[in-house]
Protein backbone atom coordinates (compact mmCIF):
# COMPACT_ATOMS: atom_id res chain seq x y z
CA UNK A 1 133.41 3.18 12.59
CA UNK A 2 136.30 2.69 10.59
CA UNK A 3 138.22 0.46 13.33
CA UNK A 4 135.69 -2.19 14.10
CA UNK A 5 135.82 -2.31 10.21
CA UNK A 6 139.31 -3.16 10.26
CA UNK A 7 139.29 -5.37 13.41
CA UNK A 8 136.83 -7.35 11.52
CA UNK A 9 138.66 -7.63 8.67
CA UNK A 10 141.72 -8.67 10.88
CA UNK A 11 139.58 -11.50 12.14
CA UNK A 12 138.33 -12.81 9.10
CA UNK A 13 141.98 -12.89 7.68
CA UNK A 14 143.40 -14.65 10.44
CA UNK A 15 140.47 -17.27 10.34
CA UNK A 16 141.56 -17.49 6.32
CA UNK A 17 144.57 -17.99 6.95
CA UNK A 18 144.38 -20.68 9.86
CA UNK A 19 141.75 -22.20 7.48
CA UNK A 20 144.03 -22.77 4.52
CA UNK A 21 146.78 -24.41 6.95
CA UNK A 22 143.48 -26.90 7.94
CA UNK A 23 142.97 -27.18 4.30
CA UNK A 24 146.81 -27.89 3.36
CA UNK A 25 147.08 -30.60 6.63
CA UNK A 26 143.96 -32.56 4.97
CA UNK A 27 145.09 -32.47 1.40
CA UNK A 28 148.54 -34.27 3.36
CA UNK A 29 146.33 -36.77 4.94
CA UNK A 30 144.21 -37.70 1.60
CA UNK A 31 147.50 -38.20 0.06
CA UNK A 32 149.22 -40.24 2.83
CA UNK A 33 145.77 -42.56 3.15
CA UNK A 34 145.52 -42.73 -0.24
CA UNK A 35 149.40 -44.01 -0.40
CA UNK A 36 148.36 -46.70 2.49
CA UNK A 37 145.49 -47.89 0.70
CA UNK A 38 147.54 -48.50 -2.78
CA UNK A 39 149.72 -50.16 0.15
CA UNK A 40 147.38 -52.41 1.35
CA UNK A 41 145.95 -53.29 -1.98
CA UNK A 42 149.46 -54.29 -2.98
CA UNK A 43 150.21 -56.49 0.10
CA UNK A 44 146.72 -58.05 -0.28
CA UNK A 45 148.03 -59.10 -4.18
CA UNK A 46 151.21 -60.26 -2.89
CA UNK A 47 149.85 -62.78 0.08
CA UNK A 48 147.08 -64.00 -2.40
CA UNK A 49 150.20 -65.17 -4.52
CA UNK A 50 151.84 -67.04 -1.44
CA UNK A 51 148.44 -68.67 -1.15
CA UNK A 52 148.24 -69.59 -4.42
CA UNK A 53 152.18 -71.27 -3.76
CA UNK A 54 151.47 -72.59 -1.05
CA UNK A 55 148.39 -74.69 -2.14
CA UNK A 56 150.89 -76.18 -5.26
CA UNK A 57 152.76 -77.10 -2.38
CA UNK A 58 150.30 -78.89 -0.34
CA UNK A 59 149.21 -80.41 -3.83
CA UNK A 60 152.53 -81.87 -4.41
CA UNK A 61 153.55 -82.82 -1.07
CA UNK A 62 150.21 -84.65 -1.24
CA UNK A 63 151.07 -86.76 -4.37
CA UNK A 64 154.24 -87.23 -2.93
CA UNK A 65 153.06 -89.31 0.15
CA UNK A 66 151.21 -91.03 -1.70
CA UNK A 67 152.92 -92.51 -4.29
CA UNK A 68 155.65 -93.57 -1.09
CA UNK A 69 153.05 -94.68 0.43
CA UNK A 70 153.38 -92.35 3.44
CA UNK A 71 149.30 -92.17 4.36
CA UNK A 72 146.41 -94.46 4.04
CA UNK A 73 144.54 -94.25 0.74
């Protein structure tokens, strides 16, 4: 009886151990998404900021033609 024991045991370790290298490989991949999201989250700052320019821009350019009197008031 003692050897079905131990193949049991054998089992259950190996399933522990392939378990823990499952466990490890999604720790990786909640840190790697969590660096894309910060990622994201910064590039969605950044083009908000161009927007932001960009209307000033369109603002000025705007005054611009008209006080040359480039477009039709």
């Amino acid at each position: 009886m003692s050897e079905p024991e131990n193949l049991t045991l054998l089992m259950l370790r190996r399933v522990d151990e392939k378990l823990d290298r499952v466990l490890e490989r999604v720790n990786d991949l909640v840190t790697r998404v969590g660096h894309l999201e910060q990622s994201d989250a910064h590039n969605a700052v950044r083009l908000a900021d161009i927007a932001v320019k960009m209307d000033r821009v369109e603002f000025r350019i705007d005054r611009i033609e008209k006080r040359l009197d480039l477009v039709e008031s």
